[in-house]
C-alpha atoms as a PDB file:
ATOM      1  CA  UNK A   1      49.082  35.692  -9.456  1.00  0.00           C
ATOM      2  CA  UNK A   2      51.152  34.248  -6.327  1.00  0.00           C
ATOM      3  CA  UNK A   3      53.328  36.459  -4.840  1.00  0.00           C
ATOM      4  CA  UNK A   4      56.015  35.862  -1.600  1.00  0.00           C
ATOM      5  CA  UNK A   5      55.196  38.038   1.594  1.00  0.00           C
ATOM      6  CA  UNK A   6      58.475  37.994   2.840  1.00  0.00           C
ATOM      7  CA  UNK A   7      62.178  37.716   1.204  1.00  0.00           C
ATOM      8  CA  UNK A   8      64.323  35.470   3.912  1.00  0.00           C
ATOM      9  CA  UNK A   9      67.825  36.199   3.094  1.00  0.00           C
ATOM     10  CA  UNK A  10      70.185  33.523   2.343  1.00  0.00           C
ATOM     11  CA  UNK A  11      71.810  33.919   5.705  1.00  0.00           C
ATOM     12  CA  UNK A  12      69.254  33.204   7.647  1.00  0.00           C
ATOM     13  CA  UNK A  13      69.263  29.977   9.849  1.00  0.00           C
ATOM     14  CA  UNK A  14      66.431  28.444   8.439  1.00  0.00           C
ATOM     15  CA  UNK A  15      64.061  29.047   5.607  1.00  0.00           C
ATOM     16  CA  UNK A  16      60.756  29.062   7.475  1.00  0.00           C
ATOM     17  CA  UNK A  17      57.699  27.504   4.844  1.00  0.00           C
ATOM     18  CA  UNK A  18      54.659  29.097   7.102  1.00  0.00           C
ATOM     19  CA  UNK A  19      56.370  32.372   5.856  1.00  0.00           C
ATOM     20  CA  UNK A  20      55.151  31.691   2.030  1.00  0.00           C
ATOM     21  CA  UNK A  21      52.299  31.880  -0.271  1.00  0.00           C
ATOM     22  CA  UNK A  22      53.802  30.446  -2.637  1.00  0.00           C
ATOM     23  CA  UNK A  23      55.672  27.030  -2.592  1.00  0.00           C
ATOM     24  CA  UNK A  24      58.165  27.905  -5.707  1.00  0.00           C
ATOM     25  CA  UNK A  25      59.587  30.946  -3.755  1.00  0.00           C
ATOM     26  CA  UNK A  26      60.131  28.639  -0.941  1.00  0.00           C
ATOM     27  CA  UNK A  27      62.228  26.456  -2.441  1.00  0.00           C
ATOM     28  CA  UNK A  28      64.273  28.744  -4.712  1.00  0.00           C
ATOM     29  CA  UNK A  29      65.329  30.609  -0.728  1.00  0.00           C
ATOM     30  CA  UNK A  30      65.795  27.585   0.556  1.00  0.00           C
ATOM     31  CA  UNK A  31      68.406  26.216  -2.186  1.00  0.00           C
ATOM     32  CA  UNK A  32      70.034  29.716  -2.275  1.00  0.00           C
ATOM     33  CA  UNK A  33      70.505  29.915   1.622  1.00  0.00           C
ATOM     34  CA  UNK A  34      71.667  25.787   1.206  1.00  0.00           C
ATOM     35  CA  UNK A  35      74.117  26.520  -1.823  1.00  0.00           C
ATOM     36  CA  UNK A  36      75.319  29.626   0.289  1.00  0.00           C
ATOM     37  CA  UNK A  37      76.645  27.272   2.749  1.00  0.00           C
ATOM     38  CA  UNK A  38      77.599  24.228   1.085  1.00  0.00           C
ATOM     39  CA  UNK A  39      78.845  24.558  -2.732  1.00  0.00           C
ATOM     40  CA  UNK A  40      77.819  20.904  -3.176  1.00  0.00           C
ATOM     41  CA  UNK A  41      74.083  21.610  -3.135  1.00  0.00           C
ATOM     42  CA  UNK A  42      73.505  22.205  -6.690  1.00  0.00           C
ATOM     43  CA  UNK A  43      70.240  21.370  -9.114  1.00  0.00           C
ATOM     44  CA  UNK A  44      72.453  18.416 -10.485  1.00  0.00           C
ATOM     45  CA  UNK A  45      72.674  17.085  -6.272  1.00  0.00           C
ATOM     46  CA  UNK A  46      69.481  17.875  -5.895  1.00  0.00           C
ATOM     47  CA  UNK A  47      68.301  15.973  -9.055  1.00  0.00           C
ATOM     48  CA  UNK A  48      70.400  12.964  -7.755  1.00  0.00           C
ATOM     49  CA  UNK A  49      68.677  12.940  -4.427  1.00  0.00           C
ATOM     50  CA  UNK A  50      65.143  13.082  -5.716  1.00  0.00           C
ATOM     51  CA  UNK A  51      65.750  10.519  -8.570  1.00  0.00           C
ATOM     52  CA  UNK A  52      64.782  13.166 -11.136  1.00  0.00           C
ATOM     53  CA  UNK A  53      65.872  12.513 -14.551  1.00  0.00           C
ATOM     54  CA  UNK A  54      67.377  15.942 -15.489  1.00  0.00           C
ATOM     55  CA  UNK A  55      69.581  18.467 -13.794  1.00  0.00           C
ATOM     56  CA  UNK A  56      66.805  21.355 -14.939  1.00  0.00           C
ATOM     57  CA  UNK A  57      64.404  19.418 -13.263  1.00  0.00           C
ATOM     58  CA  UNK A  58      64.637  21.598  -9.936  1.00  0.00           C
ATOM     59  CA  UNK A  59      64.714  25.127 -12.035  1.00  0.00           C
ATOM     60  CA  UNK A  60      61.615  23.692 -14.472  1.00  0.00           C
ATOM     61  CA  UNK A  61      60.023  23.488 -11.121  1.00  0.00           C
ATOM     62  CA  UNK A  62      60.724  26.669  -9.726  1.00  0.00           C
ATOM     63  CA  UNK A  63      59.749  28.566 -13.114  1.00  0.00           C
ATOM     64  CA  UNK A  64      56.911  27.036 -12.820  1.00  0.00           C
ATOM     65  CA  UNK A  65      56.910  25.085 -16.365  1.00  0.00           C
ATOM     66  CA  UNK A  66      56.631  21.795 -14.741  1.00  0.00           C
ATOM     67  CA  UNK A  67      54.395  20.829 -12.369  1.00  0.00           C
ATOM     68  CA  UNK A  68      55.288  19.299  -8.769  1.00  0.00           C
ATOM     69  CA  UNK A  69      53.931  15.770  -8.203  1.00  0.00           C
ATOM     70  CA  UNK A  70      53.101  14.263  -5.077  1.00  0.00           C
ATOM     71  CA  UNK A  71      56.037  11.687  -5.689  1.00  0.00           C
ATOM     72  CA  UNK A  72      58.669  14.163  -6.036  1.00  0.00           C
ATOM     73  CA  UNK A  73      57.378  16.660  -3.440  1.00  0.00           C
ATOM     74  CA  UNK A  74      57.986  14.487  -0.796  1.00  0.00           C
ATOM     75  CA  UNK A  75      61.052  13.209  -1.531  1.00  0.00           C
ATOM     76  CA  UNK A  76      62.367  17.130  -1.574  1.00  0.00           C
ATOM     77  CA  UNK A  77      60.430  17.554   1.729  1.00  0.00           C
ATOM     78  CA  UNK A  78      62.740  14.747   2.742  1.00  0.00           C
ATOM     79  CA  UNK A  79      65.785  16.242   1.032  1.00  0.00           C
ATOM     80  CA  UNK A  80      64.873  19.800   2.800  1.00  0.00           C
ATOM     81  CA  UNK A  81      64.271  17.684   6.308  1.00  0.00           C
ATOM     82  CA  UNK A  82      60.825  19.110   7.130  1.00  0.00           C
ATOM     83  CA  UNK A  83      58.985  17.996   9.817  1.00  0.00           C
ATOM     84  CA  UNK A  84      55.692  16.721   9.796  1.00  0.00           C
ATOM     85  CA  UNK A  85      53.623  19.768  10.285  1.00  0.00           C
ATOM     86  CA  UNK A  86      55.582  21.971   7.613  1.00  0.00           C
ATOM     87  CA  UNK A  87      55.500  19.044   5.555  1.00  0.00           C
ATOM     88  CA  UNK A  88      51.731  19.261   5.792  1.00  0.00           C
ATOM     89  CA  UNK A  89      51.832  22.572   4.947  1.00  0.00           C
ATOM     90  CA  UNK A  90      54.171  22.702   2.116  1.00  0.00           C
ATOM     91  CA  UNK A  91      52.070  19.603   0.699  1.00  0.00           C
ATOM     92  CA  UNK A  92      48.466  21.771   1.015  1.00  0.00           C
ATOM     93  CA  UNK A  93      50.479  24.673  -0.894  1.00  0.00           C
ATOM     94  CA  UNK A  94      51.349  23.279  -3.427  1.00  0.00           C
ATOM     95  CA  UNK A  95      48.264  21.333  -3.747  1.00  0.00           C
ATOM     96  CA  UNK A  96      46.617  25.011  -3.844  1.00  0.00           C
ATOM     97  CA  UNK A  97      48.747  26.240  -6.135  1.00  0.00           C
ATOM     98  CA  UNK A  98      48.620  23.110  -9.068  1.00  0.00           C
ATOM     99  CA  UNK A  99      44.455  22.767  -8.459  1.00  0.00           C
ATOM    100  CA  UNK A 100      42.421  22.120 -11.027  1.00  0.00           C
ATOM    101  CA  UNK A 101      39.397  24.203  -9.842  1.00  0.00           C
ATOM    102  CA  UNK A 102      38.378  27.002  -8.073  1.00  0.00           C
ATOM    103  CA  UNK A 103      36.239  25.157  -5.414  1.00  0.00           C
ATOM    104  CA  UNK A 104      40.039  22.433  -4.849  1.00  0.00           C
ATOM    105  CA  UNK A 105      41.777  26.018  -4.153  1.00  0.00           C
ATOM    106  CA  UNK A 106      38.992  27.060  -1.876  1.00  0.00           C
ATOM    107  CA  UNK A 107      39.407  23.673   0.084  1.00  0.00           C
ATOM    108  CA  UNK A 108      42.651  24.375   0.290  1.00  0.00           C
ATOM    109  CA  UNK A 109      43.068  27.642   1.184  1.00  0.00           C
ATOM    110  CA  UNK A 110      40.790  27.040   4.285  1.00  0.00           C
ATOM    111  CA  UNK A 111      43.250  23.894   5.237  1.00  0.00           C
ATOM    112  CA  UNK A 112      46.300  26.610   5.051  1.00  0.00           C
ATOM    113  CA  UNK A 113      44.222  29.434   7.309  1.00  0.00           C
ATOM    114  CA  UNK A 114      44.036  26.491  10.001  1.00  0.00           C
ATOM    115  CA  UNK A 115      47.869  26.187  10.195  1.00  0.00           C
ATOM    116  CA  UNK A 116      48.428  27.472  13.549  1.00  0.00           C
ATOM    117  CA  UNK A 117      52.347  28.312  12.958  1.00  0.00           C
ATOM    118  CA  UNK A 118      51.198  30.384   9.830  1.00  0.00           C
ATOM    119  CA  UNK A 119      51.094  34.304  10.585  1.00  0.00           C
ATOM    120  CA  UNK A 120      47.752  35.159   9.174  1.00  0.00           C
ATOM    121  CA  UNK A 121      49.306  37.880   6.818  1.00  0.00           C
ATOM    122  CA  UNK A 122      50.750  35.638   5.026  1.00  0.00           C
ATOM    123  CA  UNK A 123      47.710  34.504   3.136  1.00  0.00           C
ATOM    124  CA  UNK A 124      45.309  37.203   4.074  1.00  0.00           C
ATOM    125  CA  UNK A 125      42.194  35.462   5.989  1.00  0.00           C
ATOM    126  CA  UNK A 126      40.305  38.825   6.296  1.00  0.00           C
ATOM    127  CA  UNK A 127      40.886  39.704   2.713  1.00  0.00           C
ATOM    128  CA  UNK A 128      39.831  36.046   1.690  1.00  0.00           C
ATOM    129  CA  UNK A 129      36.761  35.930   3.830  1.00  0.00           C
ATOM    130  CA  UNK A 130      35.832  39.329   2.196  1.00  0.00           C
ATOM    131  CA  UNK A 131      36.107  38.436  -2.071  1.00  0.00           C
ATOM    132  CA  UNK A 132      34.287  34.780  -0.251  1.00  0.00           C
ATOM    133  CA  UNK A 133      30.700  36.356  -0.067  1.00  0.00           C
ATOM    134  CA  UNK A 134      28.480  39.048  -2.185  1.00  0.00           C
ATOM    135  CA  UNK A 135      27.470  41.054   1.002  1.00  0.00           C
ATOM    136  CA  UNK A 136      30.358  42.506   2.722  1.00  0.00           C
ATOM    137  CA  UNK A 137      31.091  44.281  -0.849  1.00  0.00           C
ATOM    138  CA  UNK A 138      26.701  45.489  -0.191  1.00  0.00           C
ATOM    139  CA  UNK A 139      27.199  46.151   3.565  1.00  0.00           C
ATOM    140  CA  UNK A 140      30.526  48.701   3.008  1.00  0.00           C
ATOM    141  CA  UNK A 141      28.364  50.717   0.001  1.00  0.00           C
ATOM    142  CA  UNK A 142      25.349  50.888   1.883  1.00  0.00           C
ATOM    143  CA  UNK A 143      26.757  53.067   4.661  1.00  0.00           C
ATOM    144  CA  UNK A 144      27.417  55.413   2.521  1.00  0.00           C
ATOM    145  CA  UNK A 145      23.659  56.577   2.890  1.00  0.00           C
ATOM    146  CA  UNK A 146      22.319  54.578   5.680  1.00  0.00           C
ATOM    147  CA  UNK A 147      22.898  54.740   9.242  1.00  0.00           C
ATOM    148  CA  UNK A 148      23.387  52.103  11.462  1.00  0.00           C
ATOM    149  CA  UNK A 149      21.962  52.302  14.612  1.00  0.00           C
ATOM    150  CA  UNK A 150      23.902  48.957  16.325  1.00  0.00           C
ATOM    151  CA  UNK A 151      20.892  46.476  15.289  1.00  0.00           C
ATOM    152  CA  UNK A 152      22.233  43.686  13.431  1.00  0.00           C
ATOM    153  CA  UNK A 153      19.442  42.004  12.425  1.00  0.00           C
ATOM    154  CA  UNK A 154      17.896  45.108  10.785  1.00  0.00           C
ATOM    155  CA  UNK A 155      20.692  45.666   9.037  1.00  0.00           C
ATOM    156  CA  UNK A 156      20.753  41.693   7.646  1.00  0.00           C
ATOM    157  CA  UNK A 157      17.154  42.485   6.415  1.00  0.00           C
ATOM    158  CA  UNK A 158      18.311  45.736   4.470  1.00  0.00           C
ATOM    159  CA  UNK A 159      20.122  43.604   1.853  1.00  0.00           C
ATOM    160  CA  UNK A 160      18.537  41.752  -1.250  1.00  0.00           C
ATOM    161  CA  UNK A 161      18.375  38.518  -0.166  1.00  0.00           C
ATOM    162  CA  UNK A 162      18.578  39.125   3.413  1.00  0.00           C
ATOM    163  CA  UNK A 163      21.521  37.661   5.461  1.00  0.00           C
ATOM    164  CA  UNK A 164      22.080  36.090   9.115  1.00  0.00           C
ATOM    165  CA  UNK A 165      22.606  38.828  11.986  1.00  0.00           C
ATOM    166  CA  UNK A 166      25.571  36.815  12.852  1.00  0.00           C
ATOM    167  CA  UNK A 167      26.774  37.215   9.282  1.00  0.00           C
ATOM    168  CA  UNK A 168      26.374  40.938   9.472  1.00  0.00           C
ATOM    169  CA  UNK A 169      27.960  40.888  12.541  1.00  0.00           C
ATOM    170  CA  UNK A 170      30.682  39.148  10.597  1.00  0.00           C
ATOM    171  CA  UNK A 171      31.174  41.368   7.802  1.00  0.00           C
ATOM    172  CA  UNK A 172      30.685  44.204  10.113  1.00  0.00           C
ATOM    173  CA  UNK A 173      33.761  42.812  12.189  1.00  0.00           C
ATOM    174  CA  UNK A 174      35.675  42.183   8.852  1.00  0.00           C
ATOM    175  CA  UNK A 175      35.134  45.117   7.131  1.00  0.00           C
ATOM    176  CA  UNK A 176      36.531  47.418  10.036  1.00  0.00           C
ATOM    177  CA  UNK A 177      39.371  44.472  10.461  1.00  0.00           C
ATOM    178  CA  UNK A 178      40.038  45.779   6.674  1.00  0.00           C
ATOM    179  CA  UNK A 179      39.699  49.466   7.701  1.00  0.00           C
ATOM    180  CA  UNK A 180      37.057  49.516   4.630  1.00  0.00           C
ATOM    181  CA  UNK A 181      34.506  51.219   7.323  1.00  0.00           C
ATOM    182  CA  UNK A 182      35.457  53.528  10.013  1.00  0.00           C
ATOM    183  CA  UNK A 183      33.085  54.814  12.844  1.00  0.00           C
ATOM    184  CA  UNK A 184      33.118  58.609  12.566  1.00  0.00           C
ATOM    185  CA  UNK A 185      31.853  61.202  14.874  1.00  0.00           C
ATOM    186  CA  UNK A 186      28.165  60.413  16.385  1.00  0.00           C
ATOM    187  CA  UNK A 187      28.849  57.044  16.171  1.00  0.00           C
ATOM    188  CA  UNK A 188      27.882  56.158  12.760  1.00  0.00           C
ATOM    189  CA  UNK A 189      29.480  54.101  10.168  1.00  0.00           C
ATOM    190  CA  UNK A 190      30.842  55.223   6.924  1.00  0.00           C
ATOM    191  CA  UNK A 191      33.347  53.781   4.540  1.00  0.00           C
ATOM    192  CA  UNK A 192      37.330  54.876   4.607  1.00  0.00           C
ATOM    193  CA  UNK A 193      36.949  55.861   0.923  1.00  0.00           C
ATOM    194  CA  UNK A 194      34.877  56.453  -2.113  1.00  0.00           C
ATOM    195  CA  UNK A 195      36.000  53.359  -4.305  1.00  0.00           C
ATOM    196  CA  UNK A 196      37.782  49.925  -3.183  1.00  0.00           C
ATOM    197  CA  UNK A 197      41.092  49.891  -5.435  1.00  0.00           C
ATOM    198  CA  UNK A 198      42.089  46.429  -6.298  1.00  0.00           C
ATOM    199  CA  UNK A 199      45.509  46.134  -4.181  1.00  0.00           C
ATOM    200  CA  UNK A 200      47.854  43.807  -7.140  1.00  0.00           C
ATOM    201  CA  UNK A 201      49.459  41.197  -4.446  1.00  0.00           C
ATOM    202  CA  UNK A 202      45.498  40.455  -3.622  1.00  0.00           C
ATOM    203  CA  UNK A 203      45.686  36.421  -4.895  1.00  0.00           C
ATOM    204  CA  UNK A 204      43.631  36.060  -8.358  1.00  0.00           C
ATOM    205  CA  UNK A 205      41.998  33.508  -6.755  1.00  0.00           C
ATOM    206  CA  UNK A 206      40.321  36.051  -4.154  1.00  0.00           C
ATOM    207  CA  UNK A 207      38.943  37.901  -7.356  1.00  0.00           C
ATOM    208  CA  UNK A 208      37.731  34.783  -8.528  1.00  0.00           C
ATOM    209  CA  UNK A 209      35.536  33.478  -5.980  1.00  0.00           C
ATOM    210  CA  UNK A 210      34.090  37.619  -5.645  1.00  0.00           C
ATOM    211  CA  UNK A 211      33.099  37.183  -9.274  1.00  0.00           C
ATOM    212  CA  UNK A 212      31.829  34.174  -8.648  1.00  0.00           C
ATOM    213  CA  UNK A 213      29.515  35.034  -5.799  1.00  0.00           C
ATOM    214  CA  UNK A 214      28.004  37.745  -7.884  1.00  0.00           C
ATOM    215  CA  UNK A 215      27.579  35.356 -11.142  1.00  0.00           C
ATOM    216  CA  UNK A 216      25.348  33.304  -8.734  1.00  0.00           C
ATOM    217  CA  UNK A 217      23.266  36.785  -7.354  1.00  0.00           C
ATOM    218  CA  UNK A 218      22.760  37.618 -11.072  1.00  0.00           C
ATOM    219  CA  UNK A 219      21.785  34.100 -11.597  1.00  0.00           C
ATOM    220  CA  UNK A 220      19.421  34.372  -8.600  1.00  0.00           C
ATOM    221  CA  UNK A 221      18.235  37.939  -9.545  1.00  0.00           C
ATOM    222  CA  UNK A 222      16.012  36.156 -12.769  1.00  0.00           C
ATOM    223  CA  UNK A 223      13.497  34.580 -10.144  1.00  0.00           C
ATOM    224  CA  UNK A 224      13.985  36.777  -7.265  1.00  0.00           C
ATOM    225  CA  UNK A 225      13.688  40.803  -8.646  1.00  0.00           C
ATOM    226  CA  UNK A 226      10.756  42.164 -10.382  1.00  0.00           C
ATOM    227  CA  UNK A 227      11.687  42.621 -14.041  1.00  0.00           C
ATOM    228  CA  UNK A 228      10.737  46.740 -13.775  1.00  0.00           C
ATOM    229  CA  UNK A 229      13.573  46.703 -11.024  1.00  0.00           C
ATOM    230  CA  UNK A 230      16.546  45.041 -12.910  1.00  0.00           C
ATOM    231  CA  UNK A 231      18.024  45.042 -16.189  1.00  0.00           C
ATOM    232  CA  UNK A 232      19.788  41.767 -17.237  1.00  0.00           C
ATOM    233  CA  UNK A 233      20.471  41.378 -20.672  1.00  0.00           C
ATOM    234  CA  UNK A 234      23.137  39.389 -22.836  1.00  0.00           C
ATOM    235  CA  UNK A 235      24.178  39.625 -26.405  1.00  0.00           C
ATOM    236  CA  UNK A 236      26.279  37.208 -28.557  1.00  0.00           C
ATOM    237  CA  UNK A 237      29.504  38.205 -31.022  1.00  0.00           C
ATOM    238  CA  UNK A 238      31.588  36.918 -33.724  1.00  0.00           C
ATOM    239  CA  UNK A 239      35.099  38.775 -32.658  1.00  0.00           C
ATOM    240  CA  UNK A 240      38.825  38.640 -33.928  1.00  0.00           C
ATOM    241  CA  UNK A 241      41.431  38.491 -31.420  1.00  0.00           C
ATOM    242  CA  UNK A 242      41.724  42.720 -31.887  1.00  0.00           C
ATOM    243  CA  UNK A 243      37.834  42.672 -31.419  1.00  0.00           C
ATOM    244  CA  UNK A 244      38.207  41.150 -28.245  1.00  0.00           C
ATOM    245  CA  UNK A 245      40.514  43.137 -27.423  1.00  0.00           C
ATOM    246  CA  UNK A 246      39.016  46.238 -28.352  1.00  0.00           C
ATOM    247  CA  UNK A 247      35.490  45.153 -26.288  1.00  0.00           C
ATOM    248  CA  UNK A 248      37.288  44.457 -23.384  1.00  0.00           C
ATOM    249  CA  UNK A 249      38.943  48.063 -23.483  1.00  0.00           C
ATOM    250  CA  UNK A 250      34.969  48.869 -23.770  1.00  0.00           C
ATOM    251  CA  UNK A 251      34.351  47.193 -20.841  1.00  0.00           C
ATOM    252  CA  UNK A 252      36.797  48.781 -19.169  1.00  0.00           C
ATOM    253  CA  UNK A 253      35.975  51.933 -19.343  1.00  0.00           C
ATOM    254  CA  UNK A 254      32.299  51.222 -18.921  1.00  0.00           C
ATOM    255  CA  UNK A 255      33.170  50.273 -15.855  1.00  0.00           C
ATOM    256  CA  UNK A 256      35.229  53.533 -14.772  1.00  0.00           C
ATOM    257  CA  UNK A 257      32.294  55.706 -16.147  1.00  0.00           C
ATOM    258  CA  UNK A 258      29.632  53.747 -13.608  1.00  0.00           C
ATOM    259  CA  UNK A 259      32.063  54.627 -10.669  1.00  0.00           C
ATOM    260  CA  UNK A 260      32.201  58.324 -11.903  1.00  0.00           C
ATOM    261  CA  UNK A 261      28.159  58.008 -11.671  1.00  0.00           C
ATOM    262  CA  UNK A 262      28.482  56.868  -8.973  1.00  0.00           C
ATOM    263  CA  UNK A 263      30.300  59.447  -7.342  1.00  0.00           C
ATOM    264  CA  UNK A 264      28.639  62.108  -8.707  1.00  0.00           C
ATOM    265  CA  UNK A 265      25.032  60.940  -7.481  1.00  0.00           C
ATOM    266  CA  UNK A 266      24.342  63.452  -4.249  1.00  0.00           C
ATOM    267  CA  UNK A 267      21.309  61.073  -3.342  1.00  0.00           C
ATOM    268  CA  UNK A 268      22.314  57.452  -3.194  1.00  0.00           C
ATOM    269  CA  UNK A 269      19.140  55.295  -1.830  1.00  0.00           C
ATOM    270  CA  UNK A 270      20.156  52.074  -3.218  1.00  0.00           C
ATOM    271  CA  UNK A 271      23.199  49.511  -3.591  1.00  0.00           C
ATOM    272  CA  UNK A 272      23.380  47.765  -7.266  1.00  0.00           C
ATOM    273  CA  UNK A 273      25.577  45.412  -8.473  1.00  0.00           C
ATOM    274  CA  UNK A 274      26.728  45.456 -11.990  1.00  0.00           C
ATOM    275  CA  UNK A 275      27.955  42.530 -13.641  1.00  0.00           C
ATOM    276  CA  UNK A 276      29.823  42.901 -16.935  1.00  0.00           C
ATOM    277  CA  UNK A 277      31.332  39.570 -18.445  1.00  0.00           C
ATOM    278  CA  UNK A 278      32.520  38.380 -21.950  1.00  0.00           C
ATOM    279  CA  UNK A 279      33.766  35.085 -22.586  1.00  0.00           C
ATOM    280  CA  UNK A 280      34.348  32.249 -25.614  1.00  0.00           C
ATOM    281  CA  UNK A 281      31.878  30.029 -25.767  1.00  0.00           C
ATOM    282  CA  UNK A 282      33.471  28.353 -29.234  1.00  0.00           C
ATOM    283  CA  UNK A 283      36.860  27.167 -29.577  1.00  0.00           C
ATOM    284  CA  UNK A 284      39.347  29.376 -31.916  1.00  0.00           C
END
């Protein structure tokens, strides 16, 4: 889901592009602050302009039921009179937002965080470097029980696989950034709150590279944890659409009941991650 940080009236004096996430909310402010002021600026002028071949062309665009190719994108860059560096900008967006894969949007993403005319809460870096990697997720549950004395490097060595100092450093730095961990009184380090609830502006594609981190620790976990210490196990289904349905209520609250365990347990002493997928692997 992409989602606009900020609305910019249609009386402003210009419709700044480093203020968007998304390149389709852009351009709809943009032609309402340009119709505001000149009647003449219509989907039909527009279409004209661009050499489009319909006058829903612009609106197909907008709604998102057509695509925006590199032809026509900078021909409206040229219509909308953006200069070269929002033009570069505008182009990575909506490369982002049309890519094909997760790892495109990734290469992407990184190209828009280097924008140095882009306020940084417009995309989120800190929340993007956190769903990026498996460990700052590990780092924020493990002080619930243990505390850190300061020493990175012992603290790198108390996950499973270890990580870097500097990238506990890191994730140290990020997590407080997030105000996911909070030094309390003594000088120890414990987390802001029992549970991390999914904010629903956070960009699917944030979700999507967490989940994809932890698919690969799973992956890892075959080779790398003793059997008696894990418990991986997969089963295979023949489901109706309601089926589905009804598993993936299941999983649901499966899910909810292992954060009630959670909770409840008085004694934590270790940090597991649970993985709980179901997927087609035929064709309806």
């Amino acid at each position: 889901m992409y989602f606009k940080v900020r609305m910019v009236p249609a009386s402003s004096a210009k419709t700044d592009v480093f203020q968007y996430s998304d390149f389709r909310s852009f351009l709809q402010d943009y032609y309402l602050r340009r119709k505001a002021a000149d009647a003449k600026f219509s989907h039909r002028f527009i279409m004209d302009k661009v050499g489009a071949t319909s006058p829903s062309w612009f609106n197909d665009v907008i709604k998102g039921r057509i695509n925006l190719s590199n032809t026509y994108l900078v021909r409206l860059a040229q219509l909308f009179k953006l200069k070269a560096k929002e033009l570069d900008y505008f182009e990575t967006l909506v490369h982002y937002q049309q890519a094909g894969s997760q790892d495109e949007k990734n290469r992407c993403m990184e190209k828009l965080m280097s924008f140095k005319d882009l306020k940084m809460d417009v995309l989120g870096r800190e929340k993007f470097e956190f769903y990026a990697h498996w460990y700052p997720a590990t780092l924020r549950e493990l002080l619930f029980f243990y505390d850190f004395d300061g020493d990175y490097a012992k603290l790198g060595r108390k996950l499973r696989p270890t990580i870097r100092k500097d990238q506990a450093i890191r994730a140290m730095e990020l997590l407080e950034k997030l105000d996911l961990i909070r030094k309390r009184a003594g000088g120890r380090y414990r987390p802001t709150s029992e549970n991390i609830i999914k904010d629903s502006r956070f960009k699917s594609d944030f979700i999507a590279n967490f989940i994809k981190a932890n698919i690969e620790l799973a992956m890892d976990a075959f080779e790398r944890i003793p059997a008696s210490e894990r418990d991986l196990s997969t089963v295979t289904l023949c489901l109706s659409q309601k089926g589905f349905e009804e598993v993936k209520a299941e999983l649901k609250g499966l899910r909810r009941r292992f954060l009630e365990i959670a909770e409840r347990d008085a004694a934590p002493a270790v940090v597991y991650q649970c993985n709980l997928h179901v997927f087609p692997t035929t064709h309806a």
